[in-house]
Structures are given as structure tokens and as C-alpha cells.
N, C-alpha and C. Protein backbone atom coordinates (compact mmCIF):
# COMPACT_ATOMS: atom_id res chain seq x y z
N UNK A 1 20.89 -1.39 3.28
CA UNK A 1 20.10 -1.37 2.06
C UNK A 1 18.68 -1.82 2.39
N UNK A 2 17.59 -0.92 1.74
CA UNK A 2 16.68 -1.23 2.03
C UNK A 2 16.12 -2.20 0.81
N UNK A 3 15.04 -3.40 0.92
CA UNK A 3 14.78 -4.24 -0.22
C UNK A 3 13.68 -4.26 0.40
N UNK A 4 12.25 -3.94 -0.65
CA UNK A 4 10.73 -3.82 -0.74
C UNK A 4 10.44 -5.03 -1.94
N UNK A 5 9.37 -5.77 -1.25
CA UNK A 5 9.16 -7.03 -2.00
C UNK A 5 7.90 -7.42 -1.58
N UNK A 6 6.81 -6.83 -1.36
CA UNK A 6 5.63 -6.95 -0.54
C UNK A 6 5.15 -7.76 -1.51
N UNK A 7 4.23 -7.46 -2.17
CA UNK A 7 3.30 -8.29 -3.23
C UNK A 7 4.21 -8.50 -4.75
N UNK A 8 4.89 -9.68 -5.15
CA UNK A 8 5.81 -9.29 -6.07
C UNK A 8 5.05 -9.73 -7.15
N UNK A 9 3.92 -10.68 -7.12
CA UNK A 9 2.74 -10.53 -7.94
C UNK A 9 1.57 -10.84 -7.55
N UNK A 10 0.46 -10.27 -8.47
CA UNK A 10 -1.08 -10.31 -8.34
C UNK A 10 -1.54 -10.46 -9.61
N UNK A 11 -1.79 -11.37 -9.73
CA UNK A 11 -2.83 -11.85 -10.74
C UNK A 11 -4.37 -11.77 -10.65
N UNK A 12 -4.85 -11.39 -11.50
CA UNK A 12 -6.52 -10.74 -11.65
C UNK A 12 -7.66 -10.21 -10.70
N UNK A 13 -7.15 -9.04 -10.07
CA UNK A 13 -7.79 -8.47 -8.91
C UNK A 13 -8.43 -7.78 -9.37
N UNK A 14 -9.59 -7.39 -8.51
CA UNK A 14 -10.01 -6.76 -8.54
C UNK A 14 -10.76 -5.83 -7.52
N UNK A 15 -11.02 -4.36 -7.50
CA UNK A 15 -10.72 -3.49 -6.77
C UNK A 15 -12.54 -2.90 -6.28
N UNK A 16 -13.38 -2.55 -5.77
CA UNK A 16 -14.61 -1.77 -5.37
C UNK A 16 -14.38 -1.06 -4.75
N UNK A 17 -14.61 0.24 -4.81
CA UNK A 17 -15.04 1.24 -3.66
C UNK A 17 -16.29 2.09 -3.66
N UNK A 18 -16.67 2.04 -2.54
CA UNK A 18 -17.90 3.18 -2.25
C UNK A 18 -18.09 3.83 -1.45
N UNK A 19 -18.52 4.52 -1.17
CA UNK A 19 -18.58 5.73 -0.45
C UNK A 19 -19.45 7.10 -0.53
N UNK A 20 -19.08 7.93 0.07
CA UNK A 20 -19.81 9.36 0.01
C UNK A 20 -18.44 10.23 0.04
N UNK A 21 -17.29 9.86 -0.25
CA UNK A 21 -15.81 10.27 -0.26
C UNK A 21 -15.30 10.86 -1.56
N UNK A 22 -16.01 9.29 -2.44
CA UNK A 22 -15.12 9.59 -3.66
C UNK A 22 -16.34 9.96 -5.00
N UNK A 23 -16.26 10.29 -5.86
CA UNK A 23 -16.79 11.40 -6.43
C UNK A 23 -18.07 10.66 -7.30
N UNK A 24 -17.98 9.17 -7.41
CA UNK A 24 -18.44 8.44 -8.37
C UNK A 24 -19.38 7.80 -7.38
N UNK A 25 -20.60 7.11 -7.66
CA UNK A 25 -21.13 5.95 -6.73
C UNK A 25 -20.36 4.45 -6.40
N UNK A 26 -19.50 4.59 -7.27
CA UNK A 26 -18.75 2.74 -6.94
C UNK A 26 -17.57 3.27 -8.29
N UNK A 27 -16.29 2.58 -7.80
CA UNK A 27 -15.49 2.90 -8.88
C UNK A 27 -14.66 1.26 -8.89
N UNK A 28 -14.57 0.41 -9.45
CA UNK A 28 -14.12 -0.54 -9.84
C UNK A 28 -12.93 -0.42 -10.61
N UNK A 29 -11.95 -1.01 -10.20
CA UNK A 29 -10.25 -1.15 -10.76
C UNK A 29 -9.69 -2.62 -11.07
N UNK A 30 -9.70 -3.00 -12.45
CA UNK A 30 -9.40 -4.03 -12.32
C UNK A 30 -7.99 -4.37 -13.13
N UNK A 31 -7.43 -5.27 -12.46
CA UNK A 31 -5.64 -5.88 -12.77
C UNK A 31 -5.26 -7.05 -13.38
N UNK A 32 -4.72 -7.06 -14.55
CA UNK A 32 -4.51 -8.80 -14.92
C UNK A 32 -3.50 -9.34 -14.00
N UNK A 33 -2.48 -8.26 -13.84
CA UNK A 33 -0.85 -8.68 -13.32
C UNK A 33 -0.41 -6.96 -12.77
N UNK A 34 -0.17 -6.85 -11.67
CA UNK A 34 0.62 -6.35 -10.93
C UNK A 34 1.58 -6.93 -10.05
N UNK A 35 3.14 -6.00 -10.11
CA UNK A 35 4.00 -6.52 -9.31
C UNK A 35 4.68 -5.27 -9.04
N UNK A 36 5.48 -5.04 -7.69
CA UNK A 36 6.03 -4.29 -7.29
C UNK A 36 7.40 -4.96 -6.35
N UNK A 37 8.47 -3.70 -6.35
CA UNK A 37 9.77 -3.86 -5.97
C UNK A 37 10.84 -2.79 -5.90
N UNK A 38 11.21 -3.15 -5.20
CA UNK A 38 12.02 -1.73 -4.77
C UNK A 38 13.26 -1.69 -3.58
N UNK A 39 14.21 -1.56 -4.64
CA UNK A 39 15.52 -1.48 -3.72
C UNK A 39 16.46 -0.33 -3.50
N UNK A 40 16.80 0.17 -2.25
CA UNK A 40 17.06 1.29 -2.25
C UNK A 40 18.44 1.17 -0.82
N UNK A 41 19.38 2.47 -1.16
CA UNK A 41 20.88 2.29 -0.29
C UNK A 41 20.10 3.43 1.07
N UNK A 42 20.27 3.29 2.06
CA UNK A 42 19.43 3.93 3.40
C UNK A 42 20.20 4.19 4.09
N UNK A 43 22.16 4.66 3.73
CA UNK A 43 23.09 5.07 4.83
C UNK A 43 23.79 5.81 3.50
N UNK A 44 24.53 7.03 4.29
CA UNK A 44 25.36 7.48 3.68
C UNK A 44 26.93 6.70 3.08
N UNK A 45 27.25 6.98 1.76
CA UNK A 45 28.29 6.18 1.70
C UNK A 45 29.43 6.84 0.67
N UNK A 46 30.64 6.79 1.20
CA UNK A 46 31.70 7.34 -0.32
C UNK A 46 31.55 6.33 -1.14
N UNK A 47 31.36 5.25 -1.78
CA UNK A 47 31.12 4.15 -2.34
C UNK A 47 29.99 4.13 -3.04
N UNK A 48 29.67 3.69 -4.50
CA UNK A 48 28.00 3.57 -4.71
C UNK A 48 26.76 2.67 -4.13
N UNK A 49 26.25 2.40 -4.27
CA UNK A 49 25.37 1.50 -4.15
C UNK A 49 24.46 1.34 -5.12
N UNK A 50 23.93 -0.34 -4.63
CA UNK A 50 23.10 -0.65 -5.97
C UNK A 50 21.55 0.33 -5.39
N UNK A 51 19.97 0.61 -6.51
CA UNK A 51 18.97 0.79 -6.42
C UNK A 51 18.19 0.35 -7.46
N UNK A 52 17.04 0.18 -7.20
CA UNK A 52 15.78 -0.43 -8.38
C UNK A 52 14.49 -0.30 -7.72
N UNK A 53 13.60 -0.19 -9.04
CA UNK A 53 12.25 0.51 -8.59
C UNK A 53 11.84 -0.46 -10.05
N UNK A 54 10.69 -1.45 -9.49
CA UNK A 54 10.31 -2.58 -10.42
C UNK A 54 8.56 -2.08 -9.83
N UNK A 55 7.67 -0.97 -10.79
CA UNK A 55 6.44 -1.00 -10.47
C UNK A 55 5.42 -1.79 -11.95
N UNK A 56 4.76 -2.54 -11.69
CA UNK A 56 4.30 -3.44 -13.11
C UNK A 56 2.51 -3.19 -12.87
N UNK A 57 1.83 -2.71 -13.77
CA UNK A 57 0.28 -2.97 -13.62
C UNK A 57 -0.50 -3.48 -15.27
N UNK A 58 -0.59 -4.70 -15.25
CA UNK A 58 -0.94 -4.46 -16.72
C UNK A 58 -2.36 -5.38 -16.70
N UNK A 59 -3.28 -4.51 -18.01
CA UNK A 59 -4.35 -5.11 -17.85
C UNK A 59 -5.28 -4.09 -16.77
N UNK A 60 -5.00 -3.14 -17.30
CA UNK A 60 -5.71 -1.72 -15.72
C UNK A 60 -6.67 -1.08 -16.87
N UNK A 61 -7.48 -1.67 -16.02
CA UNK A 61 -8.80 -0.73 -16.19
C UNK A 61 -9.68 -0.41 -15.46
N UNK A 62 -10.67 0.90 -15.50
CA UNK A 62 -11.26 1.05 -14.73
C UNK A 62 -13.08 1.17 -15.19
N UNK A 63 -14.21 1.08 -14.65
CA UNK A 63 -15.52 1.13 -14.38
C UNK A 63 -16.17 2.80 -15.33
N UNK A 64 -17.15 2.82 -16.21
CA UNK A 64 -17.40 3.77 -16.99
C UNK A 64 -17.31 5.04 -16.24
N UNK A 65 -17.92 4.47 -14.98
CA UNK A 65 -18.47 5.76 -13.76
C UNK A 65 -17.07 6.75 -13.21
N UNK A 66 -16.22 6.42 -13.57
CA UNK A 66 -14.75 7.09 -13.68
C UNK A 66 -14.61 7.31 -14.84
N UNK A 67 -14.43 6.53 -15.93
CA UNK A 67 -14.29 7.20 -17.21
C UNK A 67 -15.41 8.29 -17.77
N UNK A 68 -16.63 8.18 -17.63
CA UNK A 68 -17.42 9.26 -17.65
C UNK A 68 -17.34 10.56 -17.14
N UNK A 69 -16.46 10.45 -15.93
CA UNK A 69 -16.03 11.57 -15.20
C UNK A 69 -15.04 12.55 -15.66
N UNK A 70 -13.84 11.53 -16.32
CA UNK A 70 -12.95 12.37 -16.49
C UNK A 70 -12.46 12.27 -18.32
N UNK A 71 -13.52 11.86 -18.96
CA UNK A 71 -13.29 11.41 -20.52
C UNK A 71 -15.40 11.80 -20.88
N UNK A 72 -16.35 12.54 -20.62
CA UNK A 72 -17.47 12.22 -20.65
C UNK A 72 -17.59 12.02 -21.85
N UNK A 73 -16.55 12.80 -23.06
CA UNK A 73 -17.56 12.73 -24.64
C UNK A 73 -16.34 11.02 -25.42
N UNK A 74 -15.82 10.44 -24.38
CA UNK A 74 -15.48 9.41 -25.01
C UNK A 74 -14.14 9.55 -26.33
N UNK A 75 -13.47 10.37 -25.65
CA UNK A 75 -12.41 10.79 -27.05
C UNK A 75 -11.36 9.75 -26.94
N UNK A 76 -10.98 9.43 -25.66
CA UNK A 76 -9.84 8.30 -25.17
C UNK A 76 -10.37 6.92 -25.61
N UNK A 77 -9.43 6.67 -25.74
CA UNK A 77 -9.60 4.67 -26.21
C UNK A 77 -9.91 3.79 -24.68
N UNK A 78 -10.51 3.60 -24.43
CA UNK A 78 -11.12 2.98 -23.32
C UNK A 78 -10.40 1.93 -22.94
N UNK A 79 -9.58 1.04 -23.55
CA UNK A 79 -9.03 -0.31 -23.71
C UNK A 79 -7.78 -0.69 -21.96
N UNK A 80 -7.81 -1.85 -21.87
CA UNK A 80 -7.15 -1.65 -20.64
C UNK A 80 -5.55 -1.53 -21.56
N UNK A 81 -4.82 -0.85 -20.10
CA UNK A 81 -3.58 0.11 -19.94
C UNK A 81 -2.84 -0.62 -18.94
N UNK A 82 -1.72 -0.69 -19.85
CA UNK A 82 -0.32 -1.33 -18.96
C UNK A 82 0.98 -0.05 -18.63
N UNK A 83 1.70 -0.25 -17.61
CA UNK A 83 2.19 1.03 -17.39
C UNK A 83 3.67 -0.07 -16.61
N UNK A 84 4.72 0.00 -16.98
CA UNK A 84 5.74 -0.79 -16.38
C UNK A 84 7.01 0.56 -16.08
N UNK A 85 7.38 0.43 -15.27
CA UNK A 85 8.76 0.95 -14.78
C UNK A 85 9.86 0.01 -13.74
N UNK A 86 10.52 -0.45 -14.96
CA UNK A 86 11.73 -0.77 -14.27
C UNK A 86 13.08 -0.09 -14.41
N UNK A 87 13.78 0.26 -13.49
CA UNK A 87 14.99 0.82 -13.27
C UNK A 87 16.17 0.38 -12.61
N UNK A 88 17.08 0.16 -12.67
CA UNK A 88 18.50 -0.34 -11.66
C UNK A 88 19.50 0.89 -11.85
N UNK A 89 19.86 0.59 -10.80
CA UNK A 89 21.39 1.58 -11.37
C UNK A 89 22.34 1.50 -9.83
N UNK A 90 23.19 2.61 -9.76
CA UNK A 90 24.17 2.52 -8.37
C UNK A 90 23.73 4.17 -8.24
N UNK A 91 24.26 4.43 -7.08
CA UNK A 91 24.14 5.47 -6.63
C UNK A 91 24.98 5.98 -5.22
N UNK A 92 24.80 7.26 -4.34
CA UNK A 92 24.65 7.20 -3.04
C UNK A 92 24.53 8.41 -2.34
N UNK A 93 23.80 8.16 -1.10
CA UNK A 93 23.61 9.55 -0.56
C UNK A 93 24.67 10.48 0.15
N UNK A 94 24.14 11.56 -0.03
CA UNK A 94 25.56 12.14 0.29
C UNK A 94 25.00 12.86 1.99
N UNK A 95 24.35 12.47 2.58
CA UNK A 95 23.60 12.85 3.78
C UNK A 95 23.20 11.88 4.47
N UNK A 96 23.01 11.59 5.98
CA UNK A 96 22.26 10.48 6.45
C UNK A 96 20.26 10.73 6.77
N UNK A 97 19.70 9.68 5.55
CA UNK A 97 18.49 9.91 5.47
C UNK A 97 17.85 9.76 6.76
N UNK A 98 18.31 8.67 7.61
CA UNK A 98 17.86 7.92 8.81
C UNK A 98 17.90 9.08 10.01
N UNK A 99 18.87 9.93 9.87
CA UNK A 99 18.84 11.32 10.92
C UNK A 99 17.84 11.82 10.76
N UNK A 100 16.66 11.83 12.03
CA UNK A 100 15.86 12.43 11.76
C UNK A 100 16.27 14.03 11.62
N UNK A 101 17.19 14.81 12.32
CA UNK A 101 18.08 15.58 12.07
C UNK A 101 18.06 16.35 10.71
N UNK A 102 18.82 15.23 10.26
CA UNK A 102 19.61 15.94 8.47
C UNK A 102 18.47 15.79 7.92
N UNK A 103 17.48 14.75 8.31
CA UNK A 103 16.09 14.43 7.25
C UNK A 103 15.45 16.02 7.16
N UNK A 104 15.55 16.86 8.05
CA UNK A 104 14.79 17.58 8.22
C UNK A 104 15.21 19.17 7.49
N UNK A 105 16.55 19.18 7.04
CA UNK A 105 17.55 19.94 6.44
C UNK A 105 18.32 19.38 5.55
N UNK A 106 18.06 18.71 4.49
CA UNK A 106 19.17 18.08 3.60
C UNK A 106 19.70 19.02 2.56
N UNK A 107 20.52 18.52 2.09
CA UNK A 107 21.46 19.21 1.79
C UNK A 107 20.78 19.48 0.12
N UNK A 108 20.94 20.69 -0.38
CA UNK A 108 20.86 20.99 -1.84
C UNK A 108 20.86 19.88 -3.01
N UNK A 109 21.63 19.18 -2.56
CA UNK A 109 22.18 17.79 -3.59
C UNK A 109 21.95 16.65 -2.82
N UNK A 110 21.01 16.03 -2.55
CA UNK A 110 20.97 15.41 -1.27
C UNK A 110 21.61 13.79 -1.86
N UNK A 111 22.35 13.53 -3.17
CA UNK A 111 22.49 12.01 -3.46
C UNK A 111 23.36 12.60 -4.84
N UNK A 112 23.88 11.75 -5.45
CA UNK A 112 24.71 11.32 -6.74
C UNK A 112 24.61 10.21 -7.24
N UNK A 113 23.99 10.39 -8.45
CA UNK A 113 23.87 8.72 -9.35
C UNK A 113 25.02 9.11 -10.03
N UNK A 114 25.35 7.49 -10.07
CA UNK A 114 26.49 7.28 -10.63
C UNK A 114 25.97 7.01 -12.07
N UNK A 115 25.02 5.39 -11.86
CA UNK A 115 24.74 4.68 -13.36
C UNK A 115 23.37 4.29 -13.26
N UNK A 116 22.66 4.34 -14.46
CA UNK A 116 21.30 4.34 -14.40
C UNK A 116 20.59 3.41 -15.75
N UNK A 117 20.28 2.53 -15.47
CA UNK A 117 19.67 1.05 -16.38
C UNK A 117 18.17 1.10 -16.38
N UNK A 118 17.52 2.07 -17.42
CA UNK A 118 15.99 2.20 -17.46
C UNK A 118 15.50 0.73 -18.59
N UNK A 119 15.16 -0.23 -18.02
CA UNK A 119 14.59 -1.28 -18.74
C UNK A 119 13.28 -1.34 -19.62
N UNK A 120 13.73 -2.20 -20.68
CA UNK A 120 11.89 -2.47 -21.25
C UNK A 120 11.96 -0.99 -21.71
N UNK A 121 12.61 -0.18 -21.61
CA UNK A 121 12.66 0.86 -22.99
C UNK A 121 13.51 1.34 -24.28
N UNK A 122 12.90 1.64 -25.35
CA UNK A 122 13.96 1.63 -26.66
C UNK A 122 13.47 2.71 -26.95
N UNK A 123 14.76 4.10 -27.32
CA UNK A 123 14.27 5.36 -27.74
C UNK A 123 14.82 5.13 -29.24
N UNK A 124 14.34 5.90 -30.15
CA UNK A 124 14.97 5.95 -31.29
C UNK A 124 14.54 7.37 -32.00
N UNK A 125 15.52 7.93 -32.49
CA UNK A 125 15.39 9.21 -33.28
C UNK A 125 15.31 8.54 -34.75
N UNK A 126 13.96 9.38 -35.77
CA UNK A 126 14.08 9.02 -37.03
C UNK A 126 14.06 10.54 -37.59
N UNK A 127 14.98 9.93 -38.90
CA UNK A 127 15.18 11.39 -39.41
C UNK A 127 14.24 11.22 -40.97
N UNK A 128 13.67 12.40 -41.35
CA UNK A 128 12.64 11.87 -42.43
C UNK A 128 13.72 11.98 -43.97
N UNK A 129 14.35 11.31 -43.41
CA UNK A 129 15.30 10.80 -44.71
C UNK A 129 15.27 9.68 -45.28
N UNK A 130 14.95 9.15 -43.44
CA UNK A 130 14.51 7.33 -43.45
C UNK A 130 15.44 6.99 -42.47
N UNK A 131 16.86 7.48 -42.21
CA UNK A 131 17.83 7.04 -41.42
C UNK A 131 17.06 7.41 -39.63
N UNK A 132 17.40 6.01 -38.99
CA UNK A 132 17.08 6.10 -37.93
C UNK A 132 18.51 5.83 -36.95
N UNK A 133 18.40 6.30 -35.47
CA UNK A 133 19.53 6.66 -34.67
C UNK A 133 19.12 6.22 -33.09
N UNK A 134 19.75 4.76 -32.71
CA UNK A 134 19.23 4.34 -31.76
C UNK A 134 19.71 4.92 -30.58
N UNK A 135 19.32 5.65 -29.59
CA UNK A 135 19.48 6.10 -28.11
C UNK A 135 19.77 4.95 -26.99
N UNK A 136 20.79 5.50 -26.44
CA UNK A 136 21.43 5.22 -24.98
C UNK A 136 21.75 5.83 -23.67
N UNK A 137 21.39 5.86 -22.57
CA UNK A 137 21.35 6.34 -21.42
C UNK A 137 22.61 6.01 -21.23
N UNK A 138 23.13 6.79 -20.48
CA UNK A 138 24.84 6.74 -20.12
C UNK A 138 25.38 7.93 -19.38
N UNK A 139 26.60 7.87 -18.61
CA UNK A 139 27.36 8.64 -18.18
C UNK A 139 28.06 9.60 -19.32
N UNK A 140 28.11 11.23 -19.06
CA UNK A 140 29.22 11.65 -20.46
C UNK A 140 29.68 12.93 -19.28
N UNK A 141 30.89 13.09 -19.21
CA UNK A 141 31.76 12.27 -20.78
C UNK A 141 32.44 11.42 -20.33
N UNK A 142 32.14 10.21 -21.60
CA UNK A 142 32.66 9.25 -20.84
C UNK A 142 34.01 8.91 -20.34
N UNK A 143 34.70 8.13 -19.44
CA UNK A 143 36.05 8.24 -19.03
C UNK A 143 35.88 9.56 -17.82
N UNK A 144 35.39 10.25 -17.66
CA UNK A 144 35.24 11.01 -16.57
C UNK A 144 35.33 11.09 -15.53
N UNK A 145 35.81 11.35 -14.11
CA UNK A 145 35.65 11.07 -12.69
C UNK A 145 34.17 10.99 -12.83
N UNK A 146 33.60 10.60 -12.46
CA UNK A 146 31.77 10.48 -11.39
C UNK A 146 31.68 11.41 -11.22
N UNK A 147 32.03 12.32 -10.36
CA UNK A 147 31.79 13.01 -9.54
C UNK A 147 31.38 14.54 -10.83
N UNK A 148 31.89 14.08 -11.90
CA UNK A 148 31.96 15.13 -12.74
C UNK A 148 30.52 15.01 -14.08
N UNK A 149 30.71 13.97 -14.12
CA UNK A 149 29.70 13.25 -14.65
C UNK A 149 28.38 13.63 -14.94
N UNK A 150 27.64 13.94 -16.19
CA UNK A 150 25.61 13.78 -16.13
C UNK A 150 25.53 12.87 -16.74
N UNK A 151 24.33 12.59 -16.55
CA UNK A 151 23.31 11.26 -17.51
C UNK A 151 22.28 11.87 -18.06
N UNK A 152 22.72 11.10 -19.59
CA UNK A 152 21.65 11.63 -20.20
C UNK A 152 21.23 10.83 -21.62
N UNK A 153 20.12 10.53 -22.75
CA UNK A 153 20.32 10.13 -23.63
C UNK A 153 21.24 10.80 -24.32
N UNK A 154 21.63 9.35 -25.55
CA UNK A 154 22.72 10.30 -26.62
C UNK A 154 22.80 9.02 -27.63
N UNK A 155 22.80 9.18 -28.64
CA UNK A 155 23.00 8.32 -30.24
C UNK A 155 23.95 9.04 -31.12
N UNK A 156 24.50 8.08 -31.92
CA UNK A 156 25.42 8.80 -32.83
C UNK A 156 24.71 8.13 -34.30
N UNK A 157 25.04 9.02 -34.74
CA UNK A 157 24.68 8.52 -36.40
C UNK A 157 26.17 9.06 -37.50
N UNK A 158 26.75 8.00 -38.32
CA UNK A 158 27.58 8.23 -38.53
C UNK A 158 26.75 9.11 -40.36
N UNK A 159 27.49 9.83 -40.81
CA UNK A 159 26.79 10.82 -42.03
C UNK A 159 27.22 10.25 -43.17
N UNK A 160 26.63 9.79 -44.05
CA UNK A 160 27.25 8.81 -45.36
C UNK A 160 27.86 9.90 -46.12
N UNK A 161 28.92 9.73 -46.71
CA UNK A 161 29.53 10.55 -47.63
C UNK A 161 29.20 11.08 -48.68
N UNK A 162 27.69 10.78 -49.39
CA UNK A 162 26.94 11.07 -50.28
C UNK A 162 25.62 11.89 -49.97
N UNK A 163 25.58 11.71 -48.24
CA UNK A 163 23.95 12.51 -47.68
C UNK A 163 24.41 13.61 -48.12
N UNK A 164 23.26 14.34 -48.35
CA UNK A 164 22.66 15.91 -48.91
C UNK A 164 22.92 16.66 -48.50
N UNK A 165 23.27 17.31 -48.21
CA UNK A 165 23.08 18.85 -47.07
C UNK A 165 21.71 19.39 -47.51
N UNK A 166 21.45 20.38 -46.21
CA UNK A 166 20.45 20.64 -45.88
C UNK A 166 19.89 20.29 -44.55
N UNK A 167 18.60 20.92 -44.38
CA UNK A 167 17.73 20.65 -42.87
C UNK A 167 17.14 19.49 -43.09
N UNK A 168 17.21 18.63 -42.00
CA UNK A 168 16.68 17.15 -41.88
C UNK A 168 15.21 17.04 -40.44
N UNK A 169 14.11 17.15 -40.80
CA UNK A 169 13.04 17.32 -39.78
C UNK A 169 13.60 15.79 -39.12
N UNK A 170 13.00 15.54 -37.40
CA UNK A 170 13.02 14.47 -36.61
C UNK A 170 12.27 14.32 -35.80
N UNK A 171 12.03 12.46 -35.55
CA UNK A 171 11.10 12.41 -33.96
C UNK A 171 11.53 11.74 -33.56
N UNK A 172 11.41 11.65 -32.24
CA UNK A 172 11.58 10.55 -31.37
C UNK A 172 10.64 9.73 -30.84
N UNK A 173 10.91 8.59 -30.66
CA UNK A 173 9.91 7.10 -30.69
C UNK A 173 10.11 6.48 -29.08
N UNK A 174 9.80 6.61 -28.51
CA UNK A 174 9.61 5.73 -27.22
C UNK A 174 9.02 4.85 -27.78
N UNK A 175 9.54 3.48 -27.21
CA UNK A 175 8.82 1.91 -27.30
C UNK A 175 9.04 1.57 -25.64
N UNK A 176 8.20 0.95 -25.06
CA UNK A 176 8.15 0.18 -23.92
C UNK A 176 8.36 -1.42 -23.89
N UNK A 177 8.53 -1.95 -22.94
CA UNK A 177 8.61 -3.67 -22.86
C UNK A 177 7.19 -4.19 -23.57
N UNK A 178 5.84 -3.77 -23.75
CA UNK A 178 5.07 -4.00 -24.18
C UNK A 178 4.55 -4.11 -25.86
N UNK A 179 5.16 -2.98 -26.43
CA UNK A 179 5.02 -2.56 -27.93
C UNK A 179 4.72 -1.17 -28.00
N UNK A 180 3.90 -0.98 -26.88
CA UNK A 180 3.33 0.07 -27.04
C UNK A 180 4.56 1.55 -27.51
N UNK A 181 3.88 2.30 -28.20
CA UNK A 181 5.24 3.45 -28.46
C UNK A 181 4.40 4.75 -28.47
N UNK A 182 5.08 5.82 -28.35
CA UNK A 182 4.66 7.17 -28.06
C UNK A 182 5.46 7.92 -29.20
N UNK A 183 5.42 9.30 -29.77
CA UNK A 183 6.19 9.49 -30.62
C UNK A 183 6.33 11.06 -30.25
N UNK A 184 7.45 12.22 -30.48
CA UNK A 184 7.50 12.87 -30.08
C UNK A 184 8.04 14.19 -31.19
N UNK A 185 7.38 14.94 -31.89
CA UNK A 185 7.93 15.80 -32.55
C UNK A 185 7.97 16.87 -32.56
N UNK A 186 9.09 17.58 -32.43
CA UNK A 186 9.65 19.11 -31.82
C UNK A 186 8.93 20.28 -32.49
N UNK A 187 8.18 21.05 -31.77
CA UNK A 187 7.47 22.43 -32.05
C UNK A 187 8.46 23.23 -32.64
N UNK A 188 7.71 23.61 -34.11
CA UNK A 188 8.67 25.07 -34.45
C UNK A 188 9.59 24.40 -36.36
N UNK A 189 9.60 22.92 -36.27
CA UNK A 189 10.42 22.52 -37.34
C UNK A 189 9.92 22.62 -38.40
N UNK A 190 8.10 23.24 -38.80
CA UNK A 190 7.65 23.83 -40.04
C UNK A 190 8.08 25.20 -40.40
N UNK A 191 8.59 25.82 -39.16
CA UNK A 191 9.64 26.91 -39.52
C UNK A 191 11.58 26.96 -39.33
N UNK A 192 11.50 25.71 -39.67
CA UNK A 192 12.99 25.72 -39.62
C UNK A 192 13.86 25.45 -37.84
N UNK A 193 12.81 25.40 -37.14
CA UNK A 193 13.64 25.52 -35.80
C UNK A 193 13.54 24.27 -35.12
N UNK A 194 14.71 23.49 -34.19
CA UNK A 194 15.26 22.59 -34.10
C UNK A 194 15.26 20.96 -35.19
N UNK A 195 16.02 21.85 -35.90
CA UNK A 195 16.09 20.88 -37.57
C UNK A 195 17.29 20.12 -37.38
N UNK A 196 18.10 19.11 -37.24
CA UNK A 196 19.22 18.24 -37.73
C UNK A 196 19.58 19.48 -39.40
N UNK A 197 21.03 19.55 -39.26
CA UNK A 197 21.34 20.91 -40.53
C UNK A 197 22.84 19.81 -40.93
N UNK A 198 22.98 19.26 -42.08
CA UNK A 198 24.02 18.93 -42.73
C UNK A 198 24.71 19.95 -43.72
N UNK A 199 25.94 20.46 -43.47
CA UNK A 199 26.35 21.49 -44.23
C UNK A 199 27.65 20.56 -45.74
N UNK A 200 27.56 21.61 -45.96
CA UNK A 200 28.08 20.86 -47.26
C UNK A 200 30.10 20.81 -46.90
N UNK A 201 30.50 19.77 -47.14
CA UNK A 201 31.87 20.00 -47.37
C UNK A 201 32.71 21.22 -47.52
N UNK A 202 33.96 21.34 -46.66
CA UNK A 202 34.69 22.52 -46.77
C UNK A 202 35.28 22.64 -47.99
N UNK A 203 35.84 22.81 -49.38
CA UNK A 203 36.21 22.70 -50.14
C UNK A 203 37.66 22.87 -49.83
């Protein structure tokens, strides 16, 4: 098993470059808190193994002379930007990475996750009814051999015995460990297409 632990934090750095390389006269990067980490299985195995990928930058911002470059009329919110990915899970390869050999020909499928723990995130589907439907990453179906196994989100919402029938519009809400949230709503549902559809009782 490989375990990466170089800088596991940095507190308030800051970054200069200059040159005749890079596109700007001086581009300045600055960090309140970065941390990085990373654990990973580096032999083939019938067995899983553990993995994690812990990348943290918060408090990132950069110097106008970059933002001018790639934002010139100022439409983006300028404000510094935190960006976290943490992950765990098991896994294992189904090839030896270390062959320089197989490295060089791997195989179609070169690994199998088993289980996968994306942290510091909360998905949630809202339906504009008001009812909301919290998401979970998971193996399905569940009870399954592994080997048979995908991962994927999935929520259940149980249907009150009095909801309406009819088409129900939806979005989905990413939240991060931070607050920050993103929101996501499906092209096409002002014409009816990918709608939540409650049908009415069989009589």
C-alpha cells in the first residue's frame, strides 16, 4: 500500500511567478489552508483494499493579472475559492501496476471498487412540491456478489397516500463540507421531459 502524506498542512502561502513562460507578467496564488493525502493499494489482490484521496485548498485566490485574463469583463465573483475532495473506500487491482510490463498493456478493466465514501458531501433531490429526498452513494443491488455490483447515487422517497398525481418538476442540490452548494436542473422539464410522474391509483 502506497500512503502519500507530503505536506498534510500549509497555512497562508503564498505563491509568485514570473517569467517570459507564462502568459501574465507575475501571477500570484494565494492559500489560507492547504492539505493533501493520498492512499492507494500498489499490488494486485483477490481481496479489497483500503484507498483515499484527501486534496484541501481553501482560501485560493489568485492576482487580477490572471483574472483579467481569463474573466476580463468581471462577470465571476472574484472572492477566494475553497475546493475540498475527500474520498475513502476499498477496492483492488485486477493487474500488477508495478510491472513495468502489464503497466504498459493493462487490461480493459484495469481495477474493481468495491465501496466508495465521498465525504463533506450532501446531495439532495427537491421536488417543487416542497418534498425533499436525501441521496446516498452505495453498492446496488444491494446483497449482491461485488463482483456484480455498480455504484451509484440513489434516495427513496416514500409517496404519501394523499400526494396528487401528476408531473412533479426536480433539482438536485450539491452541498460541500463548506456550505457552499451548486444546484442542478434537468433540460427539457418546461416541456414535460424528465419529470418525477405520480399516476393515480389502480382502482
Amino acid at each position: 500500500v502506497l500512503f502519500l502524506q507530503p505536506s498534510p498542512y500549509c497555512m497562508n502561502s503564498t505563491t509568485t511567478l514570473t517569467g517570459t513562460q507564462i502568459p501574465v507578467p507575475q501571477a500570484t496564488i494565494t492559500l489560507a489552508e492547504a492539505a493533501f493525502k493520498m492512499l492507494m493499494p500498489v499490488t494486485k489482490s483477490d481481496t479489497p483494499q483500503d484507498f483515499g484521496l484527501l486534496v484541501k485548498m481553501a482560501g485560493l485566490s489568485v492576482n487580477d493579472e490572471i483574472w483579467n485574463m481569463i474573466d476580463p469583463g468581471k462577470v465571476l465573483p472574484r472572492d477566494p475559492a475553497t475546493l475540498v475532495l475527500d474520498i475513502a473506500g476499498k477496492g483492488r487491482w485486477l493487474f500488477d501496476i508495478m510491472d513495468p510490463a502489464q503497466a504498459e498493456n493493462p487490461p480493459p478493466v484495469p481495477g474493481k471498487l468495491t465501496s466508495l465514501d465521498i465525504r463533506d458531501i450532501k446531495l439532495q433531490v427537491t421536488l417543487d412540491n416542497g418534498n425533499s429526498v436525501d441521496m446516498s452513494y452505495g453498492a446496488h443491488p444491494p446483497g449482491a456478489p461485488a463482483s456484480s455490483q455498480e455504484h451509484y447515487w440513489t434516495g427513496a422517497w416514500t409517496i404519501p397516500a394523499d400526494a396528487a398525481a401528476g408531473t412533479y418538476n426536480w433539482t438536485l442540490t450539491v452541498t460541500d463540507g463548506t456550505g457552499h452548494k451548486d444546484s442542478f436542473t434537468p433540460i427539457g422539464q418546461n416541456i414535460g421531459l424528465d419529470q418525477l410522474t405520480i399516476a393515480k391509483p389502480q382502482s
